[in-house]
PDB file of N, CA and C in Angstrom:
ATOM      1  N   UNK A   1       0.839  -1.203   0.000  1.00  0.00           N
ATOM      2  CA  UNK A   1       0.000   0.000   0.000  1.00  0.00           C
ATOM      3  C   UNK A   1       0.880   1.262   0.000  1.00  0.00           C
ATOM      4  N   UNK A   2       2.260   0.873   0.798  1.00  0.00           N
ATOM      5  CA  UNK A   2       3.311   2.335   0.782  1.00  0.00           C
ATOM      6  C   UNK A   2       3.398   2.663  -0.577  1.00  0.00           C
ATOM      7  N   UNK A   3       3.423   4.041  -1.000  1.00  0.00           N
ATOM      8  CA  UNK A   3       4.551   4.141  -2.367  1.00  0.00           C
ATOM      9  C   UNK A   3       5.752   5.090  -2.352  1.00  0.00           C
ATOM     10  N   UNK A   4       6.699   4.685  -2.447  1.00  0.00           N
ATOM     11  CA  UNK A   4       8.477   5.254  -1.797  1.00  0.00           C
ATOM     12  C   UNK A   4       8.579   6.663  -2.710  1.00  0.00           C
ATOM     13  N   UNK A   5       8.041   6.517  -3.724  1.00  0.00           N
ATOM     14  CA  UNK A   5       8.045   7.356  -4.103  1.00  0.00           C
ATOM     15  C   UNK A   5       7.105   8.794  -4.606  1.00  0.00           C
ATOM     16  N   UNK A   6       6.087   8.831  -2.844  1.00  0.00           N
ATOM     17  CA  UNK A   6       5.264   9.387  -3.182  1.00  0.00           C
ATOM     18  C   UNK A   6       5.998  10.713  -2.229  1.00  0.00           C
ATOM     19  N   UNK A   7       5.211  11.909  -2.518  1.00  0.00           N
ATOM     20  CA  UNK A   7       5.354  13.113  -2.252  1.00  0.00           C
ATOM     21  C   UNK A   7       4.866  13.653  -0.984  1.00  0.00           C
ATOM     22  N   UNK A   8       5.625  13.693   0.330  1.00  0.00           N
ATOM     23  CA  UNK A   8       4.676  13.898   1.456  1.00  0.00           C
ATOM     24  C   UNK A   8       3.877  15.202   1.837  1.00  0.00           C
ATOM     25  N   UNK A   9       2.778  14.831   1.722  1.00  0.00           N
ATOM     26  CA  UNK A   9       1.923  15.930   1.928  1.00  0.00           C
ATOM     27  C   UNK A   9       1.621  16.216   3.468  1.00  0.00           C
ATOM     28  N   UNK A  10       0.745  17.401   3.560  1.00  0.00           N
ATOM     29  CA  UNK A  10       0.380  18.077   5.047  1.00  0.00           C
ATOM     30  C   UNK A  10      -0.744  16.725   6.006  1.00  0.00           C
ATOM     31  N   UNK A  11      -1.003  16.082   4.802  1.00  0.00           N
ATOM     32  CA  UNK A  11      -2.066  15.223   5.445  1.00  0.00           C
ATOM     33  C   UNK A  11      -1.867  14.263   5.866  1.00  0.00           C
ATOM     34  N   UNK A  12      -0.203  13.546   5.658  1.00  0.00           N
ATOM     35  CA  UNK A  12       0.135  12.211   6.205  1.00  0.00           C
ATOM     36  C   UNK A  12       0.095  12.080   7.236  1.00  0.00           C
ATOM     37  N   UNK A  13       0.154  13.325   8.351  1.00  0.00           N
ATOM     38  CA  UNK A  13       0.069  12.930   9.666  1.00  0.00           C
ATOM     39  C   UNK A  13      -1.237  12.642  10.097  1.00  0.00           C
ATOM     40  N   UNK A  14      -2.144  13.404   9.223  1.00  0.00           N
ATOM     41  CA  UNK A  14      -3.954  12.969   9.693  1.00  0.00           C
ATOM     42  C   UNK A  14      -4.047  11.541   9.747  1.00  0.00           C
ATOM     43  N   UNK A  15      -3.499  10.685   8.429  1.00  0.00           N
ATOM     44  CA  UNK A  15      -4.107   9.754   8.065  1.00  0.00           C
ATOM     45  C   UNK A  15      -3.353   8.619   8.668  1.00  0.00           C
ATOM     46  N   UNK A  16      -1.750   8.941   9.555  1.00  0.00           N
ATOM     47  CA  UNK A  16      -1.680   8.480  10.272  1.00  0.00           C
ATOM     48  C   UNK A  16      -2.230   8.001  11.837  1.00  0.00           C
ATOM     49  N   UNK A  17      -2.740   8.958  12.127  1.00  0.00           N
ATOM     50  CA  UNK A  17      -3.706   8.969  13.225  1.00  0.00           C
ATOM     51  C   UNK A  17      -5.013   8.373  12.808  1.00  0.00           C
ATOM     52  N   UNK A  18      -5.278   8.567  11.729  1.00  0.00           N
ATOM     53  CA  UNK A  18      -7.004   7.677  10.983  1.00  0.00           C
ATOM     54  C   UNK A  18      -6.535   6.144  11.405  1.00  0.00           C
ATOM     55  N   UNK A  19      -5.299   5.816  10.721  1.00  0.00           N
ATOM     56  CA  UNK A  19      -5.122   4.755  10.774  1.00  0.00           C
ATOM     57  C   UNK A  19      -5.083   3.675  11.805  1.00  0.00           C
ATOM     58  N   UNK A  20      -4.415   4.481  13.119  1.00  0.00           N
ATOM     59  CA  UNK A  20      -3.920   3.811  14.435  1.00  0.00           C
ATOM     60  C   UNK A  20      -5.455   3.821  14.654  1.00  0.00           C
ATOM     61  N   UNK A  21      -6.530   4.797  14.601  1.00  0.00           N
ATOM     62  CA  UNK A  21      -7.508   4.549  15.247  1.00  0.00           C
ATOM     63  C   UNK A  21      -8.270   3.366  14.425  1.00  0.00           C
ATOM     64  N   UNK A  22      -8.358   3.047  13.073  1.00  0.00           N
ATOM     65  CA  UNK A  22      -9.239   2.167  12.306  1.00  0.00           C
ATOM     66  C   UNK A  22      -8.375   1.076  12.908  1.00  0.00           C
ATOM     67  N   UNK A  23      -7.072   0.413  13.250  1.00  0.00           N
ATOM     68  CA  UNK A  23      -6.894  -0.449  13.663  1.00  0.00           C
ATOM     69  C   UNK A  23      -7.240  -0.689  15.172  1.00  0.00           C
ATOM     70  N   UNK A  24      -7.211   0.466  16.156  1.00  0.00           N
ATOM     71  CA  UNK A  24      -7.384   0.325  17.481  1.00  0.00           C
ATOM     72  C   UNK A  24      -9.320   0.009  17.578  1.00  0.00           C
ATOM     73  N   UNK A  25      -9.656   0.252  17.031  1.00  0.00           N
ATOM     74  CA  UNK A  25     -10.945  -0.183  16.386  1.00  0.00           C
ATOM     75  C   UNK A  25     -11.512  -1.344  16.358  1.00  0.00           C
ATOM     76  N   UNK A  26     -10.197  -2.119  15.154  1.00  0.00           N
ATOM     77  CA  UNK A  26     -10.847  -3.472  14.771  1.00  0.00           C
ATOM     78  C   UNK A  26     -10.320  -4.097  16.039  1.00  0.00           C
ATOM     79  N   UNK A  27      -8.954  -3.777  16.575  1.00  0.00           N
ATOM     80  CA  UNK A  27      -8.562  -4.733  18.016  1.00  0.00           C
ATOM     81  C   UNK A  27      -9.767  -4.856  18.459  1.00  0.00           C
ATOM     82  N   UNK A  28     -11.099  -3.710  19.167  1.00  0.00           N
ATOM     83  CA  UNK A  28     -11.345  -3.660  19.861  1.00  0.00           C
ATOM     84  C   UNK A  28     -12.973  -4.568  19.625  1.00  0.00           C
ATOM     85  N   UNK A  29     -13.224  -4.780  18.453  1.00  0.00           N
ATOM     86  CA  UNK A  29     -14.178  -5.378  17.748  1.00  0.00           C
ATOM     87  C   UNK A  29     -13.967  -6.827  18.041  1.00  0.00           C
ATOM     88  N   UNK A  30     -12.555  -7.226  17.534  1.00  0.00           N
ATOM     89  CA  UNK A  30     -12.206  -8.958  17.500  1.00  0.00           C
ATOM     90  C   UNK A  30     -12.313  -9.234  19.089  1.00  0.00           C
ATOM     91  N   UNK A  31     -12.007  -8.189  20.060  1.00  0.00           N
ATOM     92  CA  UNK A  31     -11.796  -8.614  21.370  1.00  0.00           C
ATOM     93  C   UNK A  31     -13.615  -8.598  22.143  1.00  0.00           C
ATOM     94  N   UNK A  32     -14.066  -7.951  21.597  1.00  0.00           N
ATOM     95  CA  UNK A  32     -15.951  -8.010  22.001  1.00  0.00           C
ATOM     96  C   UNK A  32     -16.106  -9.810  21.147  1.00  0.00           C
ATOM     97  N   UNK A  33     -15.769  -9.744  20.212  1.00  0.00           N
ATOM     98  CA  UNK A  33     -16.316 -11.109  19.431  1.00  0.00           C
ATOM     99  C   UNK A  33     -15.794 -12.089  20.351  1.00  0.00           C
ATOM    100  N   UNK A  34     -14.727 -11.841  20.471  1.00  0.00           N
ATOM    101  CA  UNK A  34     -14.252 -13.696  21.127  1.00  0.00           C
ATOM    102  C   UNK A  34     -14.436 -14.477  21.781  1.00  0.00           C
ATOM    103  N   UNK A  35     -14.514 -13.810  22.979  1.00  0.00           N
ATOM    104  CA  UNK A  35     -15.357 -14.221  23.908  1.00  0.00           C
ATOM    105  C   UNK A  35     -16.545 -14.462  24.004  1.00  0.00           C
ATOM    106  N   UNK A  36     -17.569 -14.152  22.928  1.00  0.00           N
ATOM    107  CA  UNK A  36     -18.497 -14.943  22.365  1.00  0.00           C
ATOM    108  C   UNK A  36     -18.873 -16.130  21.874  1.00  0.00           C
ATOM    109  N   UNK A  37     -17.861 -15.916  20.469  1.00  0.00           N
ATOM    110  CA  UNK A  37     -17.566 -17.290  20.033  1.00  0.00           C
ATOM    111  C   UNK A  37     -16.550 -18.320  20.348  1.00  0.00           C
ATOM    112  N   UNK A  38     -15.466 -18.363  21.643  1.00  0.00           N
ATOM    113  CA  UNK A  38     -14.972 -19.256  21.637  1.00  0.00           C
ATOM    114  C   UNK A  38     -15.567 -20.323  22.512  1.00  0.00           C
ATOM    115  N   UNK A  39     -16.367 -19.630  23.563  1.00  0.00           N
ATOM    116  CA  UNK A  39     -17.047 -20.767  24.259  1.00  0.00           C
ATOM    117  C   UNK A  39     -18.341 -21.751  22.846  1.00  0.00           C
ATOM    118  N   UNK A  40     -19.119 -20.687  22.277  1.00  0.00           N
ATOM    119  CA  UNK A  40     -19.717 -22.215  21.083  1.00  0.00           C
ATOM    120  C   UNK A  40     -19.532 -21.310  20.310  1.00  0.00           C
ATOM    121  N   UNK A  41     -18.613 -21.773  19.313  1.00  0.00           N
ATOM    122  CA  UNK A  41     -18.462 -21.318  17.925  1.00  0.00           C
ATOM    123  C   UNK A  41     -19.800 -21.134  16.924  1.00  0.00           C
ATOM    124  N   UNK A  42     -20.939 -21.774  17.003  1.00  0.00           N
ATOM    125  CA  UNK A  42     -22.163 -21.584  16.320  1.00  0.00           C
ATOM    126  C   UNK A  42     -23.389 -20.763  17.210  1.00  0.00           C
ATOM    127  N   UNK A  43     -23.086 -19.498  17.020  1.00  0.00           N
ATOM    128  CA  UNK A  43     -24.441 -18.562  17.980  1.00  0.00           C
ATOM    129  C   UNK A  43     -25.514 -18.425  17.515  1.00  0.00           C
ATOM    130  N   UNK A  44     -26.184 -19.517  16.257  1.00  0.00           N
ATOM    131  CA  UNK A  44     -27.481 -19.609  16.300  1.00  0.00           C
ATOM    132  C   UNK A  44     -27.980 -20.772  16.826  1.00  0.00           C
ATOM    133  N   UNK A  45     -27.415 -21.315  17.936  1.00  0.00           N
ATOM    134  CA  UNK A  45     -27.769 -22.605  18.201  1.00  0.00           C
ATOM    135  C   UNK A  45     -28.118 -22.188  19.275  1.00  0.00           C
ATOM    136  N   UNK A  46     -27.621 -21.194  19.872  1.00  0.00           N
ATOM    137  CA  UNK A  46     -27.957 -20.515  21.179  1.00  0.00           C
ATOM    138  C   UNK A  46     -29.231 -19.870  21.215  1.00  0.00           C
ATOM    139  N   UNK A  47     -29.624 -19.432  20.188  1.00  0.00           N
ATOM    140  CA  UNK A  47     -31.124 -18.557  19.950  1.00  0.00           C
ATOM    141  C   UNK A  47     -31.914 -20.190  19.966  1.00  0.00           C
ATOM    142  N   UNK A  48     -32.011 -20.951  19.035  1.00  0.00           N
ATOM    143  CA  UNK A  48     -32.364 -22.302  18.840  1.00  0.00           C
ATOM    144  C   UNK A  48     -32.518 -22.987  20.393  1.00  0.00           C
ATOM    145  N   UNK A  49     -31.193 -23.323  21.070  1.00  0.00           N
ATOM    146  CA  UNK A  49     -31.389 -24.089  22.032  1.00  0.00           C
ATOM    147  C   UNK A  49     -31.204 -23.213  23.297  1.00  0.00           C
ATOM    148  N   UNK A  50     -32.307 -22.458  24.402  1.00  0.00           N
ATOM    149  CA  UNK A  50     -32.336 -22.001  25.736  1.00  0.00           C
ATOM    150  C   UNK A  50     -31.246 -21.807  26.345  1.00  0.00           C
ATOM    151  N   UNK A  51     -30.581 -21.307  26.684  1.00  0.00           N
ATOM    152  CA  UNK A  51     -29.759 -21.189  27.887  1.00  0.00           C
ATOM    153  C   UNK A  51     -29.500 -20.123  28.070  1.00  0.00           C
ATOM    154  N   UNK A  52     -28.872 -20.036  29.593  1.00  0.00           N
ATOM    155  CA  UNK A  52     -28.984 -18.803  30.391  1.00  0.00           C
ATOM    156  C   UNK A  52     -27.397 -17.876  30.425  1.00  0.00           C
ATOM    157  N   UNK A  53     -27.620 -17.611  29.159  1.00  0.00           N
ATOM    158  CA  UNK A  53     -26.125 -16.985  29.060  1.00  0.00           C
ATOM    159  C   UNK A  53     -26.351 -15.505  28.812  1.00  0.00           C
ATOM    160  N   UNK A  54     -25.699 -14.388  29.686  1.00  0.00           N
ATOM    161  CA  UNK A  54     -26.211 -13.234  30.220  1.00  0.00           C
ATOM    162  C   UNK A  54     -25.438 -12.564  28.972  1.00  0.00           C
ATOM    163  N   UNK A  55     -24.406 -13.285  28.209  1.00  0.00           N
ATOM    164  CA  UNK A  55     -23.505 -12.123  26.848  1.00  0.00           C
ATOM    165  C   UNK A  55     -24.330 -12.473  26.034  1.00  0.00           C
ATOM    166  N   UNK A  56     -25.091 -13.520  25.545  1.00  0.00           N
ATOM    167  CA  UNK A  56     -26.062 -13.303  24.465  1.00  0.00           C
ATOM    168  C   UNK A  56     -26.914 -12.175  24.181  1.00  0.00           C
ATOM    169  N   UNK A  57     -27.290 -12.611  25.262  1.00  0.00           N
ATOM    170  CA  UNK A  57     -28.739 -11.012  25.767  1.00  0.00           C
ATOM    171  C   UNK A  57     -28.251  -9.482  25.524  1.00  0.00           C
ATOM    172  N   UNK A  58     -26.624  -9.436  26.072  1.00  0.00           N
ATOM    173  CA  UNK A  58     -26.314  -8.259  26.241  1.00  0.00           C
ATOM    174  C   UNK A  58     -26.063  -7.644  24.603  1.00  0.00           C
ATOM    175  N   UNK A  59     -25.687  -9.174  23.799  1.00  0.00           N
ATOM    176  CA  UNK A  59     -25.124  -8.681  22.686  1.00  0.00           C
ATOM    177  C   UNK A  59     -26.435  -8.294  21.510  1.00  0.00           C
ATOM    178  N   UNK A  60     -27.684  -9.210  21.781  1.00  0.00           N
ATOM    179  CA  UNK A  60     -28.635  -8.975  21.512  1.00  0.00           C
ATOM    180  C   UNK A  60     -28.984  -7.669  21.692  1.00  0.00           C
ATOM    181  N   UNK A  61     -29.340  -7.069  22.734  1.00  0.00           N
ATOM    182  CA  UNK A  61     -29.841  -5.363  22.463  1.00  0.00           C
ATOM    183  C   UNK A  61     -28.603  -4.368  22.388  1.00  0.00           C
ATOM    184  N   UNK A  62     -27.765  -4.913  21.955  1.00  0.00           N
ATOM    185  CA  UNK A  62     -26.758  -3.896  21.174  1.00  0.00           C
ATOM    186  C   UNK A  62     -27.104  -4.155  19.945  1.00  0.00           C
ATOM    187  N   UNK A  63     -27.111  -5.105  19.169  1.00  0.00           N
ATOM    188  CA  UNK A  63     -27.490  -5.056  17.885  1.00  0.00           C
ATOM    189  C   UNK A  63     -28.690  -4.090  17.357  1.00  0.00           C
ATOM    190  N   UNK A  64     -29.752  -4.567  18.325  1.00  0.00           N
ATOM    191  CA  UNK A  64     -31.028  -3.597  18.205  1.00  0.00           C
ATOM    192  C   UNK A  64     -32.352  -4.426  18.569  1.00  0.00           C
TER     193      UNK A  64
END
């Protein structure tokens, strides 16, 4: 994606900061997911089959 021979403009420092945040972002996305799915990897089985698991619910009315 670099190109060595590009021309640095006033804006590289913005889009450096865009960047750290779009990645501090996705960290923070994969780290809400995991702990979801590593206890059962299939979370429609959970809607399907009852149980009393309090991160479903929570993740449920975040969605909407």
């Amino acid at each position: 994606m670099d190109h060595p021979n590009k021309i640095p403009h006033g804006n590289d420092e913005k889009k450096k900061e865009h960047e750290k945040q779009v990645e501090q972002s996705k960290t923070h996305r994969t780290r809400e997911k995991n702990p979801i799915k590593e206890p059962e990897p299939k979370p429609k089985n959970e809607f399907e089959v009852p149980k009393p698991i309090p991160r479903m619910s929570r993740q449920g009315t975040s969605r909407g």
